[in-house]
C-alpha atoms as a PDB file:
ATOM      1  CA  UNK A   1      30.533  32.576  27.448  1.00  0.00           C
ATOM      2  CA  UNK A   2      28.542  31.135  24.272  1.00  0.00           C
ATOM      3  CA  UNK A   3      24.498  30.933  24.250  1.00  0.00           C
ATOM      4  CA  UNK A   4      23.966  27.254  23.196  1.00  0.00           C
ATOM      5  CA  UNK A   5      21.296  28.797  20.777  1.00  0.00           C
ATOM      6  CA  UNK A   6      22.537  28.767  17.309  1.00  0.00           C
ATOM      7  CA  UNK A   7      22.170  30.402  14.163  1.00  0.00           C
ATOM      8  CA  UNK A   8      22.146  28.424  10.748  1.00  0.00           C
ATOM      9  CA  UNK A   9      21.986  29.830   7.214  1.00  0.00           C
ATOM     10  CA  UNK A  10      20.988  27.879   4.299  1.00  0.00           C
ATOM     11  CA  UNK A  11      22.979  27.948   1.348  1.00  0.00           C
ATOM     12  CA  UNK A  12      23.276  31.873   1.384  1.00  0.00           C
ATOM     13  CA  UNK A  13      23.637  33.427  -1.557  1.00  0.00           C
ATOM     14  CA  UNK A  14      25.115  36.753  -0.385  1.00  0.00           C
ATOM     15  CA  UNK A  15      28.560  37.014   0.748  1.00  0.00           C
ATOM     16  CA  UNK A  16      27.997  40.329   2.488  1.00  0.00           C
ATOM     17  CA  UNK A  17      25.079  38.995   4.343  1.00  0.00           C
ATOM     18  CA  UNK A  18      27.067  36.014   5.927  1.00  0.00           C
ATOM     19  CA  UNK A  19      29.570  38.359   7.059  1.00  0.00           C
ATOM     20  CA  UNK A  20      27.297  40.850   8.711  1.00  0.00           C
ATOM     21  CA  UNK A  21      25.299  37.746  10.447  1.00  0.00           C
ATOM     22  CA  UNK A  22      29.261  36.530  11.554  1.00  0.00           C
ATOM     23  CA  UNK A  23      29.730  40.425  13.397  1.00  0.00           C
ATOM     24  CA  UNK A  24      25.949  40.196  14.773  1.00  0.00           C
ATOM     25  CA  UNK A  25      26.801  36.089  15.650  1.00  0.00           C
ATOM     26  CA  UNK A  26      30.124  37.496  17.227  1.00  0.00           C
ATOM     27  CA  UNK A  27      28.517  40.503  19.294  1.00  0.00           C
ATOM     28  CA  UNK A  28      25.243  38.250  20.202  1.00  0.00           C
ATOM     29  CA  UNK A  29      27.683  35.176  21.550  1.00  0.00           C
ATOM     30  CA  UNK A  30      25.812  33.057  19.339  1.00  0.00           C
ATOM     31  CA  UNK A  31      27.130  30.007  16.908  1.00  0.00           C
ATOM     32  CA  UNK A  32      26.978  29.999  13.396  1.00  0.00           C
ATOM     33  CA  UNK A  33      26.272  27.209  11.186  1.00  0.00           C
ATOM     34  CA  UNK A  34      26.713  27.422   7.554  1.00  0.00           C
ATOM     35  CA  UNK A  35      24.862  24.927   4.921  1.00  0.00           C
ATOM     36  CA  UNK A  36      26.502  24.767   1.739  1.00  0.00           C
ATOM     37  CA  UNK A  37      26.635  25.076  -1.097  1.00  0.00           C
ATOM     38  CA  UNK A  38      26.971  28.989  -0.914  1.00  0.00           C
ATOM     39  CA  UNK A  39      26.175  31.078  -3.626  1.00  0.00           C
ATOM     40  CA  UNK A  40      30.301  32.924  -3.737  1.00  0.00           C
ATOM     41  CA  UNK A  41      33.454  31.853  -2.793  1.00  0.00           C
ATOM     42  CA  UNK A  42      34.198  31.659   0.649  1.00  0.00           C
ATOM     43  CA  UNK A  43      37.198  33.420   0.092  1.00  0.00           C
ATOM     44  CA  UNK A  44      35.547  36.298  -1.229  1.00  0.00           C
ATOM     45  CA  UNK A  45      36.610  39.550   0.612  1.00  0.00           C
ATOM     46  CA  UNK A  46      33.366  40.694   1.115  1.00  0.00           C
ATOM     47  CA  UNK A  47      33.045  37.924   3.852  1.00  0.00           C
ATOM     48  CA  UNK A  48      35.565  39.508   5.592  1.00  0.00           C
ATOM     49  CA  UNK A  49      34.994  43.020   4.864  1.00  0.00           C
ATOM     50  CA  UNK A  50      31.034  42.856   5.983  1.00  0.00           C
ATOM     51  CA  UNK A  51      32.634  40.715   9.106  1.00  0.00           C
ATOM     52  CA  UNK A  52      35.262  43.015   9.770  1.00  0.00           C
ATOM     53  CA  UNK A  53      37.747  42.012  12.845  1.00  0.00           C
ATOM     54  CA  UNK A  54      34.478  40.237  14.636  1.00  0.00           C
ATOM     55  CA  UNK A  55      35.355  36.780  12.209  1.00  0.00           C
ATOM     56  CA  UNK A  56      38.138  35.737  15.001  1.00  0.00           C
ATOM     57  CA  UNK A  57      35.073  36.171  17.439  1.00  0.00           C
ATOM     58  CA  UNK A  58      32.530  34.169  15.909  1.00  0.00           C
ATOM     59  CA  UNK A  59      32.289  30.268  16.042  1.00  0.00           C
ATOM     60  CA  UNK A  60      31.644  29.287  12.551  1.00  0.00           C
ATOM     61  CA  UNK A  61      30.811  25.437  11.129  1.00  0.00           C
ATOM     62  CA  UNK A  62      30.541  25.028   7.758  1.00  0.00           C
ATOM     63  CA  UNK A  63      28.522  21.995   6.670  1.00  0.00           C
ATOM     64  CA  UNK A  64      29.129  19.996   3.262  1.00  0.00           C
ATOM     65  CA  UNK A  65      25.429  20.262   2.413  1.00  0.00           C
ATOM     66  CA  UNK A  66      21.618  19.873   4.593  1.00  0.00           C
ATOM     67  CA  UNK A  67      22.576  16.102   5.070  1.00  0.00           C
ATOM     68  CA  UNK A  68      25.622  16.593   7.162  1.00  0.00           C
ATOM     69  CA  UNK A  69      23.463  19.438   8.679  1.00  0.00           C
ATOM     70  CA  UNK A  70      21.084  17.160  10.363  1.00  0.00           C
ATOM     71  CA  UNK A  71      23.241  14.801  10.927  1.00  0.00           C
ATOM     72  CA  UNK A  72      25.311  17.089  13.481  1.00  0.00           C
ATOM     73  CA  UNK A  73      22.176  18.941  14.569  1.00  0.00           C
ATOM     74  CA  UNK A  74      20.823  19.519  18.487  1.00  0.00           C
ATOM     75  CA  UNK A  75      17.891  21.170  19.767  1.00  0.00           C
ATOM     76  CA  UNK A  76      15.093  22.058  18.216  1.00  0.00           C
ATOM     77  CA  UNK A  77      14.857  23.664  14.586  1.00  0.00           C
ATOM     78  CA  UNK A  78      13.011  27.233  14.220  1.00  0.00           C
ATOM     79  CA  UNK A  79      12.852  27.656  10.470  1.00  0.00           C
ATOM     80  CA  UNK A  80      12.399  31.649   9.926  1.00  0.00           C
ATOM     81  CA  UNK A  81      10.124  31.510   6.824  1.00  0.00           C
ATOM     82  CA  UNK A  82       7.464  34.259   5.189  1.00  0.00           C
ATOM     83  CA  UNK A  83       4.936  31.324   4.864  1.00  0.00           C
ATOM     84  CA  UNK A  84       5.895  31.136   9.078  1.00  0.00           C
ATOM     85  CA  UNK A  85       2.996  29.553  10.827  1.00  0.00           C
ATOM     86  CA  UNK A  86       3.732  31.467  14.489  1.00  0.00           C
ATOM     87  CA  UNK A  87       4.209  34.953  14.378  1.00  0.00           C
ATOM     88  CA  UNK A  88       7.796  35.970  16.166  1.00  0.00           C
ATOM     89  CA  UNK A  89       5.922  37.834  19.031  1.00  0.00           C
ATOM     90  CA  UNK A  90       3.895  34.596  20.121  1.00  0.00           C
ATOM     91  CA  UNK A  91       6.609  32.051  19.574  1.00  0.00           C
ATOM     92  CA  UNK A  92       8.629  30.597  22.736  1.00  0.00           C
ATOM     93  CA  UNK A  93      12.116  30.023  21.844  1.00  0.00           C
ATOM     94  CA  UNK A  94      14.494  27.677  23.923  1.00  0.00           C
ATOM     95  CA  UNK A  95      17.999  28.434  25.015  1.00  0.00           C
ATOM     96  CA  UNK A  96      19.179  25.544  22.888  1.00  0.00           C
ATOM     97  CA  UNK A  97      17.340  26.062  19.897  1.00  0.00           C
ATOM     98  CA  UNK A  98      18.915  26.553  15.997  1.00  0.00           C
ATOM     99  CA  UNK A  99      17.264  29.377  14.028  1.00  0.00           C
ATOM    100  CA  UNK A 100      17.802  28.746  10.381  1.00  0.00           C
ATOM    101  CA  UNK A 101      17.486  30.913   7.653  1.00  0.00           C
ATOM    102  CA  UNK A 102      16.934  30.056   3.999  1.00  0.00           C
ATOM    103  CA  UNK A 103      18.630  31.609   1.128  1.00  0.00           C
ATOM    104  CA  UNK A 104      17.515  35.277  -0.266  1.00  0.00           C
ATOM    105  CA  UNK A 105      16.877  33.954  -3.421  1.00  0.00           C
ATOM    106  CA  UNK A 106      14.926  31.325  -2.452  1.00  0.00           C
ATOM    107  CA  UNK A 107      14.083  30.177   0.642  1.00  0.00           C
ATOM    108  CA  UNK A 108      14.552  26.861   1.510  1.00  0.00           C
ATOM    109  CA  UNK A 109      12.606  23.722  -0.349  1.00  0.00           C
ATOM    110  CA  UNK A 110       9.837  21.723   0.990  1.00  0.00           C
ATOM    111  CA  UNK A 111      12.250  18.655   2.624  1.00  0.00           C
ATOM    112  CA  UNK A 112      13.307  21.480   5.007  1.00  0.00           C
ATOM    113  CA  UNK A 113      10.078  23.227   5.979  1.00  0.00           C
ATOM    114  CA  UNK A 114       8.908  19.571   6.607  1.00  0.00           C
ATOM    115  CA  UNK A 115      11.553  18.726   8.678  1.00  0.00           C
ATOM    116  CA  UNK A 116      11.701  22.177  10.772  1.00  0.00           C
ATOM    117  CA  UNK A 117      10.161  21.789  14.294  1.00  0.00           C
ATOM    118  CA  UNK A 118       8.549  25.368  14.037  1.00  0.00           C
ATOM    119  CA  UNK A 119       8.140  27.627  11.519  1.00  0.00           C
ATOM    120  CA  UNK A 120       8.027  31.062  12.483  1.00  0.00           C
ATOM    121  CA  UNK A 121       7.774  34.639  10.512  1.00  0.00           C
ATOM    122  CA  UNK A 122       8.500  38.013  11.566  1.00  0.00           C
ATOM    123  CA  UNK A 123       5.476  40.871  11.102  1.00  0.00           C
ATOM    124  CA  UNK A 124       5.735  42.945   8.558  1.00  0.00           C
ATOM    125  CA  UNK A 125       3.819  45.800   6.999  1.00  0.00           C
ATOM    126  CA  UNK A 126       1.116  44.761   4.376  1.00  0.00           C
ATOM    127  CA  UNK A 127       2.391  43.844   0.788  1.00  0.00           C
ATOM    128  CA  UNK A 128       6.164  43.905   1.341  1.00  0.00           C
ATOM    129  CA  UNK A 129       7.900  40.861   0.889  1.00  0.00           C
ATOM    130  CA  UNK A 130      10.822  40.220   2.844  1.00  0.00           C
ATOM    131  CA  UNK A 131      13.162  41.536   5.309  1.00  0.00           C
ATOM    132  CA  UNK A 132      17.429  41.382   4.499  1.00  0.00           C
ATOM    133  CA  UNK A 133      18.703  37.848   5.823  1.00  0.00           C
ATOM    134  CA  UNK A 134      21.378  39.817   8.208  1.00  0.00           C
ATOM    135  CA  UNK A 135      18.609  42.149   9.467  1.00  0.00           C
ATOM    136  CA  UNK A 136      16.076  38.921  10.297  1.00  0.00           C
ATOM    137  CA  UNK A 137      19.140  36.917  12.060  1.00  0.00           C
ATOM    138  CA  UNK A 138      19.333  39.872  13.980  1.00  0.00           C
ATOM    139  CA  UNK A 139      16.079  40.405  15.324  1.00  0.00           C
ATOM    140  CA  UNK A 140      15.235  37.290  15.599  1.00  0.00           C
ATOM    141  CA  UNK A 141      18.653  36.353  17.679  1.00  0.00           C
ATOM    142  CA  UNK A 142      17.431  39.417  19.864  1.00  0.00           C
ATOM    143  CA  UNK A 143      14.150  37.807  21.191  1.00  0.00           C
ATOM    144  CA  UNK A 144      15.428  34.881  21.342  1.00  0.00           C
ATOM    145  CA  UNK A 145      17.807  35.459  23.658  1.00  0.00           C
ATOM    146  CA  UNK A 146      15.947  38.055  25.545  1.00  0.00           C
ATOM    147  CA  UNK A 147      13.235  35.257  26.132  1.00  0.00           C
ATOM    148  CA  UNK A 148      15.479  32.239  27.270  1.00  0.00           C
ATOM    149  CA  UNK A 149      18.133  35.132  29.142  1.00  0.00           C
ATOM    150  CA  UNK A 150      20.982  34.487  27.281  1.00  0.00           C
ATOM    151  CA  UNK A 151      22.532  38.153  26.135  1.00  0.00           C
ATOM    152  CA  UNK A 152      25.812  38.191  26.747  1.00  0.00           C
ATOM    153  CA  UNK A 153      27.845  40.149  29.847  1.00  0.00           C
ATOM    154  CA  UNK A 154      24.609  39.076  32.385  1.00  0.00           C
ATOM    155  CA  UNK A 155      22.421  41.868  30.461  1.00  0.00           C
ATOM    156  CA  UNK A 156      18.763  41.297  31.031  1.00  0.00           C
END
């Protein structure tokens, strides 16, 4: 069974990146929603070599661009951010909520931290600047679903 939480990356930039979040998507039971445009093919092998034999396991939706994003969207948006607002320890997450994650390079731009319901950051130690996208998805899927009870196989 799929949690209706979701996760959503923003015009990623690196193909490995997406693939690992597809095998953590895959294992988690979570959704993934992809914004394009992406910064590589999405042919490249590295999609599927990061993803390994999880990609058959994964429900992926690729979206044209942040318009047909929001126009498909449900539930409320959690924008994972560095300028966050809510540290992840003190945030309550919903079962249905989308976590989206802006590009490595970048971020995301101002229209989407505006329209983001939440913005939240993960801790981290003093003067570092950012965790890998595949490694935030990760933890951040994690609480998530340990908060609303949604790992998968009835774990708790």
């Amino acid at each position: 069974m799929t949690s209706p939480l979701r996760l959503a990356l923003y015009q990623p930039d690196i193909a490995g990146n997406v693939g690992a979040v597809m095998r953590t998507a895959a294992c988690l039971g979570v959704a993934l929603d992809l914004i394009e445009p992406m910064g590589f093919q999405w042919d490249d092998k590295r999609v599927a070599r990061a993803a390994m034999d999880y990609i058959d396991h994964v429900s992926v939706t690729r979206h044209a661009d942040w318009d047909a994003f929001q126009r498909q969207a449900t539930g409320r948006l959690v924008l994972l951010t560095t300028r966050g607002a809510t540290p992840l320890h003190d945030f309550a997450f919903r079962a249905d909520d989308v976590l989206l994650f802006g590009r490595e390079s970048a971020g995301v731009p101002e229209e989407v931290h505006a329209r983001a319901d939440a913005r939240v950051v993960i801790p981290m130690a003093p003067g570092l600047r950012s965790m890998n996208l595949s490694v935030s998805a990760a933890i951040v899927a994690a609480e998530a679903l340990r908060q609303t009870g949604g790992w998968p196989g009835g774990c708790q």
